[in-house]
N, C-alpha and C. Protein backbone atom coordinates (compact mmCIF):
# COMPACT_ATOMS: atom_id res chain seq x y z
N UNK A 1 0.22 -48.59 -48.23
CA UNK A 1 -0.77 -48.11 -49.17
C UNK A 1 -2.17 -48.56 -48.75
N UNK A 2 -3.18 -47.95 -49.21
CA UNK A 2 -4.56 -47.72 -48.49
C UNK A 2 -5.27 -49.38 -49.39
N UNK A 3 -5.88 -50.03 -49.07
CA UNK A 3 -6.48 -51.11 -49.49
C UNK A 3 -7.96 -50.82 -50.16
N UNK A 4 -8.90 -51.43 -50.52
CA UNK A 4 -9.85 -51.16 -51.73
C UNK A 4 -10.95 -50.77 -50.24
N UNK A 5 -12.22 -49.93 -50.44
CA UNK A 5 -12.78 -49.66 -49.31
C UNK A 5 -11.90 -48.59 -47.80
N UNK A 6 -10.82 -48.84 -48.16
CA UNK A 6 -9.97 -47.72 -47.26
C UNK A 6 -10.32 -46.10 -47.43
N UNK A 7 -10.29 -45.26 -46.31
CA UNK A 7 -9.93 -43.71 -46.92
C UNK A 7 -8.98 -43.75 -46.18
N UNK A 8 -7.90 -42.88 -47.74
CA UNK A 8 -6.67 -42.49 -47.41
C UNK A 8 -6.67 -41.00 -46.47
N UNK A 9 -5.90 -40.79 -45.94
CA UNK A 9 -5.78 -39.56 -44.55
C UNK A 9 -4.87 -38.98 -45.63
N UNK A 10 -3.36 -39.12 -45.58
CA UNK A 10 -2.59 -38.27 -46.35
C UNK A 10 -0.78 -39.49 -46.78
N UNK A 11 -0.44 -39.31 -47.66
CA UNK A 11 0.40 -40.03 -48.00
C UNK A 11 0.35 -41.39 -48.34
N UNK A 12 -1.17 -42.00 -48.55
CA UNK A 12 -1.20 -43.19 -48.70
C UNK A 12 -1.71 -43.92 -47.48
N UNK A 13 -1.37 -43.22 -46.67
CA UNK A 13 -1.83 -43.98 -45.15
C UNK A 13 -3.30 -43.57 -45.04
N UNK A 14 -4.11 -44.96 -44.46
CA UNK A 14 -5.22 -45.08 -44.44
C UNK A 14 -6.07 -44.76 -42.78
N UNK A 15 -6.92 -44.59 -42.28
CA UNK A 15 -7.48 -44.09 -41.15
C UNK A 15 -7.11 -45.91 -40.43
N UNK A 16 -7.63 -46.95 -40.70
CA UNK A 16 -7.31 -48.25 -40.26
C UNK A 16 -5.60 -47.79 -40.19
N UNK A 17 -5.23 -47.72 -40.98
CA UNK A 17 -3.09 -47.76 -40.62
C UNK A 17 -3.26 -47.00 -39.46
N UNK A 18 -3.67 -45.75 -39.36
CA UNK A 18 -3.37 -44.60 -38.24
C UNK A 18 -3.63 -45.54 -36.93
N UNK A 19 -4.37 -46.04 -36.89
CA UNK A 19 -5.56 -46.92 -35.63
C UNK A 19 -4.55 -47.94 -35.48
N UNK A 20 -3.75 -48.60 -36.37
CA UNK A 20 -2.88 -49.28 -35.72
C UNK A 20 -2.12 -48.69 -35.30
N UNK A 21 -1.24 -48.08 -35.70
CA UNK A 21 -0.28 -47.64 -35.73
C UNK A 21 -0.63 -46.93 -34.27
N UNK A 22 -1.40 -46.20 -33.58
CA UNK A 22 -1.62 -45.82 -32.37
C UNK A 22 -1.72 -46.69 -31.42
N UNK A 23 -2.70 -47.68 -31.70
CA UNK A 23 -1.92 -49.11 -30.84
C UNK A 23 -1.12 -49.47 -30.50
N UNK A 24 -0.05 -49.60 -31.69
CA UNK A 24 1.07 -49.95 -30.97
C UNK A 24 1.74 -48.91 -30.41
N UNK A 25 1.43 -48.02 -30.49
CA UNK A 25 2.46 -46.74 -29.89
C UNK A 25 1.90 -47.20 -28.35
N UNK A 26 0.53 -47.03 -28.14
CA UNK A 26 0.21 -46.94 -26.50
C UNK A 26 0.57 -48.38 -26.07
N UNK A 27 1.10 -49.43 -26.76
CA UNK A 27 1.92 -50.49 -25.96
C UNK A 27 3.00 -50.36 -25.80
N UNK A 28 3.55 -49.73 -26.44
CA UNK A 28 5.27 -49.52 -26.38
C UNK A 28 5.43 -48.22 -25.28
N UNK A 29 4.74 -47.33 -25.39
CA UNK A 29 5.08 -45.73 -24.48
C UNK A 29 4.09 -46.46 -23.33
N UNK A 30 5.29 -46.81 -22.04
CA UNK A 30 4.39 -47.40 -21.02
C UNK A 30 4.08 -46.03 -19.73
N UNK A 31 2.60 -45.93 -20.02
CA UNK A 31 2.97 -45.02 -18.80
C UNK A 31 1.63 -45.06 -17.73
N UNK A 32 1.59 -44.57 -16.68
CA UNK A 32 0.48 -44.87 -15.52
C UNK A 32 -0.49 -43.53 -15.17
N UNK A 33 -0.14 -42.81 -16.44
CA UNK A 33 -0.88 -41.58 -16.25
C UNK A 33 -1.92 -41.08 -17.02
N UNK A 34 -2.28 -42.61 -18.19
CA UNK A 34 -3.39 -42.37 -18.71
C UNK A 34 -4.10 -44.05 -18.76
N UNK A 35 -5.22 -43.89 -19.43
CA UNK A 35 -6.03 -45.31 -19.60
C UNK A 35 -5.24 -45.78 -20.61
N UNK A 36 -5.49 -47.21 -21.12
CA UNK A 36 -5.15 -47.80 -22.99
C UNK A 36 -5.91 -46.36 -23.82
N UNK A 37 -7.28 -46.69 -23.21
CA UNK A 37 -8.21 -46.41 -24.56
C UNK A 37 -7.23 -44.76 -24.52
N UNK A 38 -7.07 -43.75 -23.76
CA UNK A 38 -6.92 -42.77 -23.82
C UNK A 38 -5.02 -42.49 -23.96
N UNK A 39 -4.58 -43.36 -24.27
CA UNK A 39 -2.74 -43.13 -24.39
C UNK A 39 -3.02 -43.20 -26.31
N UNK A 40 -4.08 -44.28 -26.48
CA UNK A 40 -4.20 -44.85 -27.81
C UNK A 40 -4.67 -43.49 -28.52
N UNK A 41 -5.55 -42.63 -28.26
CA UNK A 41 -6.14 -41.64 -28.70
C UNK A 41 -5.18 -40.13 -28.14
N UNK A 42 -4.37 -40.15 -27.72
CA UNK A 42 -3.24 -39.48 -27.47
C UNK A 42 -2.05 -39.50 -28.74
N UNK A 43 -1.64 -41.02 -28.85
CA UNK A 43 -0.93 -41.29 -30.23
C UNK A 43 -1.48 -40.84 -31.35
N UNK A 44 -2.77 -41.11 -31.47
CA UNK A 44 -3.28 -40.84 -32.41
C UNK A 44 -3.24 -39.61 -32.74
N UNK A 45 -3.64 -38.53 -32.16
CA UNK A 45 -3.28 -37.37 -31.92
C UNK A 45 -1.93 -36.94 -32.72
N UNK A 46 -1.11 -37.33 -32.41
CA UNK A 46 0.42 -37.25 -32.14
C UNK A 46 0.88 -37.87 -33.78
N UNK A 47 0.72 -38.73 -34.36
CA UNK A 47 0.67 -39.36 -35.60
C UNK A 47 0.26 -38.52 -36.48
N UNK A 48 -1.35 -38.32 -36.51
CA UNK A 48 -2.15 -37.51 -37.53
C UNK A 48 -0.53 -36.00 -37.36
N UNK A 49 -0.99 -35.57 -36.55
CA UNK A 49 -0.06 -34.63 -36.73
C UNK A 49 1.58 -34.66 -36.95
N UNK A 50 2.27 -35.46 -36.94
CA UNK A 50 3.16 -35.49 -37.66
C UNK A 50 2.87 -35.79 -39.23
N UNK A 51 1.57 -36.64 -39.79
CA UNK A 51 1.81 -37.03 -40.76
C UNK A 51 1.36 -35.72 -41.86
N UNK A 52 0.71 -34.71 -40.93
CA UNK A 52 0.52 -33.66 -41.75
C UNK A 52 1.30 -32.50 -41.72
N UNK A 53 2.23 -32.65 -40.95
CA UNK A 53 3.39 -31.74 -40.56
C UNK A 53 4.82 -31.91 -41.92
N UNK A 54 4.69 -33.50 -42.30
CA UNK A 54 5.53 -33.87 -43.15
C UNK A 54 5.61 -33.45 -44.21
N UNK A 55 6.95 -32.93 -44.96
CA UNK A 55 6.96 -32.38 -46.19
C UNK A 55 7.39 -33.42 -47.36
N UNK A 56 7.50 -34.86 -46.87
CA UNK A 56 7.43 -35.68 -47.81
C UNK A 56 7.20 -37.61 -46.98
N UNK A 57 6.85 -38.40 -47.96
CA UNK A 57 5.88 -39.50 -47.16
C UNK A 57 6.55 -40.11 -46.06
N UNK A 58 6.27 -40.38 -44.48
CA UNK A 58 6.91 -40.52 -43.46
C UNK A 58 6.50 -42.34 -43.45
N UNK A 59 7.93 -43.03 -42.68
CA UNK A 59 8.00 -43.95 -42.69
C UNK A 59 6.71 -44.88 -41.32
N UNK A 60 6.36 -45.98 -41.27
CA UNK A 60 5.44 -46.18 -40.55
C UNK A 60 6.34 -46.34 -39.06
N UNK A 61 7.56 -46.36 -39.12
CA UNK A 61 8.46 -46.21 -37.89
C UNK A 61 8.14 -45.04 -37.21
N UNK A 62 8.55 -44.10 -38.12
CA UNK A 62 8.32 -42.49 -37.99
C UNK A 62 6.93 -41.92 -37.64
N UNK A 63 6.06 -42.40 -37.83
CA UNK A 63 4.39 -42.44 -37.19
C UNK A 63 4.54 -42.51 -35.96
N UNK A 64 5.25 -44.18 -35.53
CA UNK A 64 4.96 -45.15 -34.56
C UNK A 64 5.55 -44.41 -33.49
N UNK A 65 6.96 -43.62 -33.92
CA UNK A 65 8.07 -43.00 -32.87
C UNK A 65 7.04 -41.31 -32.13
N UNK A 66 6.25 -40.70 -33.38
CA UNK A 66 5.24 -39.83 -33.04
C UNK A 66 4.32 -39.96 -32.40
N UNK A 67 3.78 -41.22 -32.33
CA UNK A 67 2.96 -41.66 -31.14
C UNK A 67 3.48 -42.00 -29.97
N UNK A 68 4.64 -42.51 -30.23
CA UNK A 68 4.32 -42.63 -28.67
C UNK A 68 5.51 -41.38 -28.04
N UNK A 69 6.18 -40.46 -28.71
CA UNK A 69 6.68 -39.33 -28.05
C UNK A 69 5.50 -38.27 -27.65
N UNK A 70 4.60 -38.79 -28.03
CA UNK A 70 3.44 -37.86 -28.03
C UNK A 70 2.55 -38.43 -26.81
N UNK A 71 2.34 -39.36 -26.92
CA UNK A 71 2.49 -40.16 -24.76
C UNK A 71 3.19 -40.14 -23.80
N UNK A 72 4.33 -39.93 -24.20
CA UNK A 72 5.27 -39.45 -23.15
C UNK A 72 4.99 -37.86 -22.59
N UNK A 73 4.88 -37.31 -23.88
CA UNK A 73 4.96 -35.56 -24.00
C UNK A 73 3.91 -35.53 -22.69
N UNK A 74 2.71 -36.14 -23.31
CA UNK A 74 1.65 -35.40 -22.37
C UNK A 74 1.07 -36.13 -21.21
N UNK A 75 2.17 -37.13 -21.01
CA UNK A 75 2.35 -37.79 -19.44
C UNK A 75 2.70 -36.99 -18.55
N UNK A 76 4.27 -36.57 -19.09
CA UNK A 76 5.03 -35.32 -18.53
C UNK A 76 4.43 -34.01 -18.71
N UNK A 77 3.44 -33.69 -19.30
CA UNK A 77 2.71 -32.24 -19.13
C UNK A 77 1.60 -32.90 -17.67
N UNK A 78 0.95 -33.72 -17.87
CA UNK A 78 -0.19 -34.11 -16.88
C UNK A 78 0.74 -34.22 -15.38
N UNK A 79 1.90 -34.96 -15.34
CA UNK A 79 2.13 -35.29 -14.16
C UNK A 79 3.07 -33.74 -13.44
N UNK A 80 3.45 -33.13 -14.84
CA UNK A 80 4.02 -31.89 -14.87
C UNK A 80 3.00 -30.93 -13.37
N UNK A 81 1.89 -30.89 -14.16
CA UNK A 81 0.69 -30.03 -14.03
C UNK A 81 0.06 -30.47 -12.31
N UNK A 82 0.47 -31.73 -11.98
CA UNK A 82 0.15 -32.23 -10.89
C UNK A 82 0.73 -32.25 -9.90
N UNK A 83 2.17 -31.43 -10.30
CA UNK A 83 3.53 -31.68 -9.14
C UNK A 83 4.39 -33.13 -8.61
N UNK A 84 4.27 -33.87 -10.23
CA UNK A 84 4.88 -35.20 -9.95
C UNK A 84 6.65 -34.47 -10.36
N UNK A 85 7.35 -34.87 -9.43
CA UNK A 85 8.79 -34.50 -10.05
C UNK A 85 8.92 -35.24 -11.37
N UNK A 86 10.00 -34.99 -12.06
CA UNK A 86 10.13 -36.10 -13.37
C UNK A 86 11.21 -37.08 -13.18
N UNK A 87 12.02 -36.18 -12.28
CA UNK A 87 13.02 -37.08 -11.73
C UNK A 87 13.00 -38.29 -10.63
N UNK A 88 11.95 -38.01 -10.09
CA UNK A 88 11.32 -38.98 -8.57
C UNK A 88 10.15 -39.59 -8.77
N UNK A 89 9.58 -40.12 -9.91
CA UNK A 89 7.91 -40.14 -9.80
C UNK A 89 7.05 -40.86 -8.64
N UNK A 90 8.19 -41.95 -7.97
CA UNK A 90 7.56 -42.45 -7.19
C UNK A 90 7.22 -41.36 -5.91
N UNK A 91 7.78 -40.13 -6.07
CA UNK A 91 7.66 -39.82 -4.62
C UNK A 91 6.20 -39.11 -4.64
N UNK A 92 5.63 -39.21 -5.84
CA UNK A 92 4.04 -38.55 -6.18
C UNK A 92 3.80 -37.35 -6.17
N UNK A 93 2.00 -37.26 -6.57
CA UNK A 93 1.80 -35.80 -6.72
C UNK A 93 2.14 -34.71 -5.57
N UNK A 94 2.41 -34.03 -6.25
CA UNK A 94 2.71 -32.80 -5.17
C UNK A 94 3.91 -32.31 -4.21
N UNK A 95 5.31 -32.81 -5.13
CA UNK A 95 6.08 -33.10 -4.34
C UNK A 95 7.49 -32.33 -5.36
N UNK A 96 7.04 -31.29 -6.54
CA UNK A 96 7.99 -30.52 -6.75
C UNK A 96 8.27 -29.59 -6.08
N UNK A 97 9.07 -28.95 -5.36
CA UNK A 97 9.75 -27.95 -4.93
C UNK A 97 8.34 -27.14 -4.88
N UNK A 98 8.73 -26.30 -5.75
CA UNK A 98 7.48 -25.01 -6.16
C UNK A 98 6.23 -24.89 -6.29
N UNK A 99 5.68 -26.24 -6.36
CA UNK A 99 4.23 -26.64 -6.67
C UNK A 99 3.79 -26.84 -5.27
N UNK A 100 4.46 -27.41 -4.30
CA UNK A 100 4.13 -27.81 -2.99
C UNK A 100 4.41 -25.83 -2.11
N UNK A 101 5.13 -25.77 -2.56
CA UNK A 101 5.43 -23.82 -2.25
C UNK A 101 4.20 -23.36 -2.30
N UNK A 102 3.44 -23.74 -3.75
CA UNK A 102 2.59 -22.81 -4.33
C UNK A 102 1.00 -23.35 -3.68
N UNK A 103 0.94 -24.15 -3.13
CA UNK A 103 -0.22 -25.03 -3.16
C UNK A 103 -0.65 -24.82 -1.80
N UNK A 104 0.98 -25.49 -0.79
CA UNK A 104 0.91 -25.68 0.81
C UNK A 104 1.48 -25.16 1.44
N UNK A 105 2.52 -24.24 0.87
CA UNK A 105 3.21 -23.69 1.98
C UNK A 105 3.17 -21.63 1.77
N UNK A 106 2.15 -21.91 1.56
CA UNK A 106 2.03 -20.16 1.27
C UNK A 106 1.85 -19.64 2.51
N UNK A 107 2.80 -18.13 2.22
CA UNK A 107 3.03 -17.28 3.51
C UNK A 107 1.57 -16.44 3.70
N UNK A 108 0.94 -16.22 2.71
CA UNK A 108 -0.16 -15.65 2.86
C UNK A 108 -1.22 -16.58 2.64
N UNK A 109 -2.23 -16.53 3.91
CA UNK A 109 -3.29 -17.56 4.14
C UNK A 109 -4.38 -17.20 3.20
N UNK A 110 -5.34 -18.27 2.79
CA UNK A 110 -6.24 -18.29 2.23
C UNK A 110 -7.44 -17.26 2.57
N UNK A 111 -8.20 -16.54 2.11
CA UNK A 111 -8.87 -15.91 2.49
C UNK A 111 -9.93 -16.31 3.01
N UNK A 112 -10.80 -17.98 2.17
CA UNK A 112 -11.38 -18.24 2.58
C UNK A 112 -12.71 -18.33 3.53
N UNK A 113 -11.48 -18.77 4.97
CA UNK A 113 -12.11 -19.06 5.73
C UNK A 113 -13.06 -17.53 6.35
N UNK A 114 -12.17 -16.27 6.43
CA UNK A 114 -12.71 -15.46 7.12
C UNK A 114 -13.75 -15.10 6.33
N UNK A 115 -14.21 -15.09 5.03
CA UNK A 115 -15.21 -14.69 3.99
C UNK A 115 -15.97 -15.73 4.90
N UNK A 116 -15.81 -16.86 4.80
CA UNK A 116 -17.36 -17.89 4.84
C UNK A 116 -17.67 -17.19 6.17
N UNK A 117 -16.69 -16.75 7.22
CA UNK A 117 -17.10 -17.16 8.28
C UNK A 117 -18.06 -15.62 8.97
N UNK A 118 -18.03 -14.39 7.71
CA UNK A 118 -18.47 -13.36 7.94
C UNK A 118 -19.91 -13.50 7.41
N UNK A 119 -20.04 -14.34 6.06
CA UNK A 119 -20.81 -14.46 5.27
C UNK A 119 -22.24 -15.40 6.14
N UNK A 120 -21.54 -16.13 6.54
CA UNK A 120 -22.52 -16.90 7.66
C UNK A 120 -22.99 -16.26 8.84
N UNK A 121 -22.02 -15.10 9.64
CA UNK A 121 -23.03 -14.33 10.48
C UNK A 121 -23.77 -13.52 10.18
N UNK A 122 -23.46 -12.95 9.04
CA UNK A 122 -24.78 -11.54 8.16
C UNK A 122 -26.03 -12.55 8.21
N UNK A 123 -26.02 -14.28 7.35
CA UNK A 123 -26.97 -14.70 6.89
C UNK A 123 -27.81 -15.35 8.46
N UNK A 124 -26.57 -15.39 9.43
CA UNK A 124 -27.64 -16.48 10.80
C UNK A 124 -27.54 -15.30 11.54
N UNK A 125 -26.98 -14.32 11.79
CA UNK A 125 -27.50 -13.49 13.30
C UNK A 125 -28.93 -12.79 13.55
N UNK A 126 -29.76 -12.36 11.99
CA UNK A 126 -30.78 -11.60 12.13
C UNK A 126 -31.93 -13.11 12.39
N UNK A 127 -31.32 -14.38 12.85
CA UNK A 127 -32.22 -15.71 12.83
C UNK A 127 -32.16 -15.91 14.38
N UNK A 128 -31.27 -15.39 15.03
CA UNK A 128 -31.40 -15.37 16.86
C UNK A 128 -31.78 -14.41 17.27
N UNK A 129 -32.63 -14.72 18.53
CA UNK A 129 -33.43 -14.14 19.42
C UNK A 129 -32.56 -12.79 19.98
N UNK A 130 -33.33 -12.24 19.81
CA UNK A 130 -32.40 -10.69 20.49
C UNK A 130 -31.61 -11.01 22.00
N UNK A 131 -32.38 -12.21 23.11
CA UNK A 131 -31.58 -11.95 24.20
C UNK A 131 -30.60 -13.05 23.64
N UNK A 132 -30.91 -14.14 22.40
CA UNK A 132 -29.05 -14.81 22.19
C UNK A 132 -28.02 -13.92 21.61
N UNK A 133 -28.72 -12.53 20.94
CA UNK A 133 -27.91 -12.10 19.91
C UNK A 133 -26.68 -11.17 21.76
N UNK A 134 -27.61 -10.94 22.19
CA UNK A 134 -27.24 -9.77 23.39
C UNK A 134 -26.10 -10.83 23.85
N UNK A 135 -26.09 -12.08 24.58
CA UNK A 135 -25.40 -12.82 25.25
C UNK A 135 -24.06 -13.07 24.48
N UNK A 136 -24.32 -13.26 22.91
CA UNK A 136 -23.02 -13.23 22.50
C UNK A 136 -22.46 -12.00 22.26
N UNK A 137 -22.64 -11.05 21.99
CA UNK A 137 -22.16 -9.74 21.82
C UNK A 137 -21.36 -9.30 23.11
N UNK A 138 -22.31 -9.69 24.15
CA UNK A 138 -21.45 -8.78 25.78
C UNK A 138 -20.60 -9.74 25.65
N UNK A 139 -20.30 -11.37 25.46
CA UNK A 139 -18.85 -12.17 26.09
C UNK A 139 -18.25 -11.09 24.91
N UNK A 140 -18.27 -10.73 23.35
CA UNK A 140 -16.90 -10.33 22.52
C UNK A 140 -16.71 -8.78 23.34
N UNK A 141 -17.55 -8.41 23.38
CA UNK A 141 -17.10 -6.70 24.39
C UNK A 141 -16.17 -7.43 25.29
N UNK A 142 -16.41 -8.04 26.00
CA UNK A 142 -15.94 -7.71 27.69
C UNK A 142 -15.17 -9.17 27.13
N UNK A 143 -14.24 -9.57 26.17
CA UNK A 143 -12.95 -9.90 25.40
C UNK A 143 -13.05 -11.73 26.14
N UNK A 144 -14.64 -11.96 26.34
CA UNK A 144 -14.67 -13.82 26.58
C UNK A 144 -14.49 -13.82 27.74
N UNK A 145 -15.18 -12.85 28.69
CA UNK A 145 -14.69 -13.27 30.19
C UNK A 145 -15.91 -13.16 30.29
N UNK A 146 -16.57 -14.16 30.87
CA UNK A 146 -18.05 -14.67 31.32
C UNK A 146 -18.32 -14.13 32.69
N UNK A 147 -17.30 -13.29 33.32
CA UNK A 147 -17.96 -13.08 34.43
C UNK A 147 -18.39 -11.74 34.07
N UNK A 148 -17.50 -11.07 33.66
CA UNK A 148 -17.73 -9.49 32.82
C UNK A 148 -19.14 -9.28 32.41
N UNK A 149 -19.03 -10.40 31.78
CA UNK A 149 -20.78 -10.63 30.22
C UNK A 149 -21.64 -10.51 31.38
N UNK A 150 -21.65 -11.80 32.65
CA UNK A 150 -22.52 -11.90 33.11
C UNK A 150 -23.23 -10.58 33.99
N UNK A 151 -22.27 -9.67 34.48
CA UNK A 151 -22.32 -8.84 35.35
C UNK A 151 -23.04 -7.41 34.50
N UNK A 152 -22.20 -7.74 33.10
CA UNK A 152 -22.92 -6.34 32.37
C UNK A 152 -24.43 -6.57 32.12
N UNK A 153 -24.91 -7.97 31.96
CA UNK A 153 -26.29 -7.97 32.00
C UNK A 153 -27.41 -8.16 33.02
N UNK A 154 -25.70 -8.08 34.07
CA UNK A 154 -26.99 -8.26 35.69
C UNK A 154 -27.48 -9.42 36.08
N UNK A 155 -27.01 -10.62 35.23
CA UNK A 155 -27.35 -11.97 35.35
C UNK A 155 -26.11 -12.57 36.64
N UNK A 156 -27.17 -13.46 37.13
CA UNK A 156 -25.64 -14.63 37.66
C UNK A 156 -24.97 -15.59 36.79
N UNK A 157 -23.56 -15.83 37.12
CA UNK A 157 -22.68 -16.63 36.06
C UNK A 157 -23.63 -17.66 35.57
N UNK A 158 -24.16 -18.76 36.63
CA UNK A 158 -24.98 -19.67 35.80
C UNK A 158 -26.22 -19.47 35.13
N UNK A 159 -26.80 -18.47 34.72
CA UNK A 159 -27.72 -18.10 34.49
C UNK A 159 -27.11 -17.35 32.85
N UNK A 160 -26.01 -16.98 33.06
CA UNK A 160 -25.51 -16.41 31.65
C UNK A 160 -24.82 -17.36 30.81
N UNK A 161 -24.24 -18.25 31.56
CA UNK A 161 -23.64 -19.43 30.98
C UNK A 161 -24.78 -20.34 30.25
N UNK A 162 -25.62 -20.61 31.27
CA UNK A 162 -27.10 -20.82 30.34
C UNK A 162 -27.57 -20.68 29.01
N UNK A 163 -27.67 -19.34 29.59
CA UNK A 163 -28.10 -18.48 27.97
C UNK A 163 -27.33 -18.31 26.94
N UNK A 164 -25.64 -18.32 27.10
CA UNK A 164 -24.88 -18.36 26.36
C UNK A 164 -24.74 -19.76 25.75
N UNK A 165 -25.21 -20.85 26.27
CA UNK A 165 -24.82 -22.16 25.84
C UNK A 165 -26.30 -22.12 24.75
N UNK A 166 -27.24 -21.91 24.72
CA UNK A 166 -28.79 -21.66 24.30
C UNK A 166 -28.05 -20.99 23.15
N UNK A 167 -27.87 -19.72 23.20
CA UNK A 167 -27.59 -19.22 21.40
C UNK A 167 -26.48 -19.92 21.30
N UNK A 168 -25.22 -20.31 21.40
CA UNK A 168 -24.14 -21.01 20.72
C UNK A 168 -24.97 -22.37 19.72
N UNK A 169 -25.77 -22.99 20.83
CA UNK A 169 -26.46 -24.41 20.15
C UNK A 169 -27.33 -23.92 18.75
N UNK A 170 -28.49 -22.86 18.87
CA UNK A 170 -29.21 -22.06 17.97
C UNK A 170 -28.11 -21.92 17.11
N UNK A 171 -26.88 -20.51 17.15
CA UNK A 171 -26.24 -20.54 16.25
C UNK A 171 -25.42 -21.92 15.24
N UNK A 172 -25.29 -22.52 16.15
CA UNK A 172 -24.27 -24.10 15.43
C UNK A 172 -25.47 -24.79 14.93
N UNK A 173 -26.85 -25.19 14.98
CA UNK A 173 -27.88 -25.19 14.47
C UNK A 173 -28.09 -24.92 12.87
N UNK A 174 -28.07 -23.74 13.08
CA UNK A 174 -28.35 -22.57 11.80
C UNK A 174 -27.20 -22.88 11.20
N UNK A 175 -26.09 -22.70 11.75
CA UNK A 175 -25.05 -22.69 10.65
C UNK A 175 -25.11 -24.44 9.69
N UNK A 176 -25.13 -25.38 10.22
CA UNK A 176 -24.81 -26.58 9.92
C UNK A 176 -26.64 -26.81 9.07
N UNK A 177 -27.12 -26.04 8.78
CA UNK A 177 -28.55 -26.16 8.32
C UNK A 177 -29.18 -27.47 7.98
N UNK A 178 -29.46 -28.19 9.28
CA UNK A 178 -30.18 -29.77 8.98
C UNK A 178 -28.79 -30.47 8.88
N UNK A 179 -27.78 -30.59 8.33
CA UNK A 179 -26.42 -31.55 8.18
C UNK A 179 -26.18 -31.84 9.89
N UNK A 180 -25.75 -33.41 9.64
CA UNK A 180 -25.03 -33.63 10.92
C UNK A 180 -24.13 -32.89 10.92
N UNK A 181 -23.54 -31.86 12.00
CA UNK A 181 -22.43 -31.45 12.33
C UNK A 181 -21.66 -32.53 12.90
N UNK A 182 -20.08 -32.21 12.56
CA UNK A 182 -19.11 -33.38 12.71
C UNK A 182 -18.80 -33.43 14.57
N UNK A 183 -18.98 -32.49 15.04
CA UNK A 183 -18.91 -32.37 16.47
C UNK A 183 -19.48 -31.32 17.11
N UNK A 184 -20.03 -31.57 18.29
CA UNK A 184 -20.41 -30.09 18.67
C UNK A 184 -19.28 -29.74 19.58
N UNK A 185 -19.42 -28.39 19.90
CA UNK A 185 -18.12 -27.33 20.24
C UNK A 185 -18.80 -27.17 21.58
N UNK A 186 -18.21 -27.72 22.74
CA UNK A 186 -18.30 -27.37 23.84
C UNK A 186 -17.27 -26.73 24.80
N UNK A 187 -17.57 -25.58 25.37
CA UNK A 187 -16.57 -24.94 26.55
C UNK A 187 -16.38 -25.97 27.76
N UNK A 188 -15.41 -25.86 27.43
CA UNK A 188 -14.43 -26.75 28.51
C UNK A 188 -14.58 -25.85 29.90
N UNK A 189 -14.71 -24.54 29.80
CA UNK A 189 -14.07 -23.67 31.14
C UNK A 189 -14.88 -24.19 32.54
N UNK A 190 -14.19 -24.43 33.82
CA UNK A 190 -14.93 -24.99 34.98
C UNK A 190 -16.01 -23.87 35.13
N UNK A 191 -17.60 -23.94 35.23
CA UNK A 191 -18.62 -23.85 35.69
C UNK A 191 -18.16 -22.85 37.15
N UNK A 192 -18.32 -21.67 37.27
CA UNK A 192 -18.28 -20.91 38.41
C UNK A 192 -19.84 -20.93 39.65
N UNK A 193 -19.25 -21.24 40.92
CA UNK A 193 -20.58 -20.97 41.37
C UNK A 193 -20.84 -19.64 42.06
N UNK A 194 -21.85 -19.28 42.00
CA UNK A 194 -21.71 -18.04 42.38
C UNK A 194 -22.10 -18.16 44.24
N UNK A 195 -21.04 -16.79 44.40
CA UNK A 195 -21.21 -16.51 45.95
C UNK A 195 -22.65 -16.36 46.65
């Protein structure tokens, strides 16, 4: 029963009772998937609503058992939601069957990458010099063979290799706008000399 200065919530039970009574629920429902302050305000949750769900006055057991099934509930929805098995928890997030299906092992790839990676030449190619834009265009014609590129523009290999290394740097430049890039991308292929 509610004490002098108390407001009663419903059945006699007072907002101070509820506040305990959620306390002890988040000591008893032990779980690692929320804070105190936030398992405590979970019960609470979970209480109020049983006590207004009740069609006649519920015992302070019967609160206490609503709180903390009501920490459990939404442990197992959170860790649910995260791909913790319920049966394995130690084996962690991301490790139900279907969730790891759905997440990492999809047959169809992300679209992603090819969006950014179209989206970034519309915004950097009209930013290189017409003879870098030319140098990369002839290596994709003539399918990355540098001697091809070099010959369609009448250049010698080192002289196109040059120029091709000049817009690659410009382009990786532009793209990485001021950010350290994590590495630069260099062609490995042996350096041809010409006859």
């Amino acid at each position: 029963m509610t004490r002098r200065g108390e407001v009663e919530v419903r059945w006699g039970f007072s907002i101070e009772h509820l506040d305990a009574l959620a306390r002890q629920a988040s000591a008893r429902a032990f779980t690692a998937t929320f804070s105190r302050s936030d398992a405590i305000d979970v019960a609470w949750c979970g209480i109020v609503q049983h006590l207004y769900e009740a069609t006649s006055r519920p015992t302070p057991a019967e609160l206490l058992r609503a709180g903390t099934r009501a920490i459990h509930d939404d442990a197992r929805a959170d860790q649910r939601q995260h791909g913790v098995s319920q049966y394995n928890i130690q084996a962690g997030p991301g490790t139900v069957h279907r969730f790891a299906m759905y997440w990492w092992q999809r047959s169809t790839p992300s679209p992603e990458n090819g969006i950014v990676d179209r989206v970034a030449l519309q915004e950097i190619w009209p930013l290189l010099k017409p003879w870098m834009q030319q140098a990369i265009l002839t290596l994709a014609v003539h399918g990355n063979d540098y001697g091809a590129a070099a010959a369609a523009l009448h250049l010698n290999y080192q002289a196109y290799y040059r120029r091709l290394t000049k817009a690659r740097a410009r382009f990786f430049a532009e793209w990485h706008q001021g950010e350290t890039p994590s590495r630069t991308w260099i062609d490995r292929r042996p350096q041809k000399q010409d006859p």
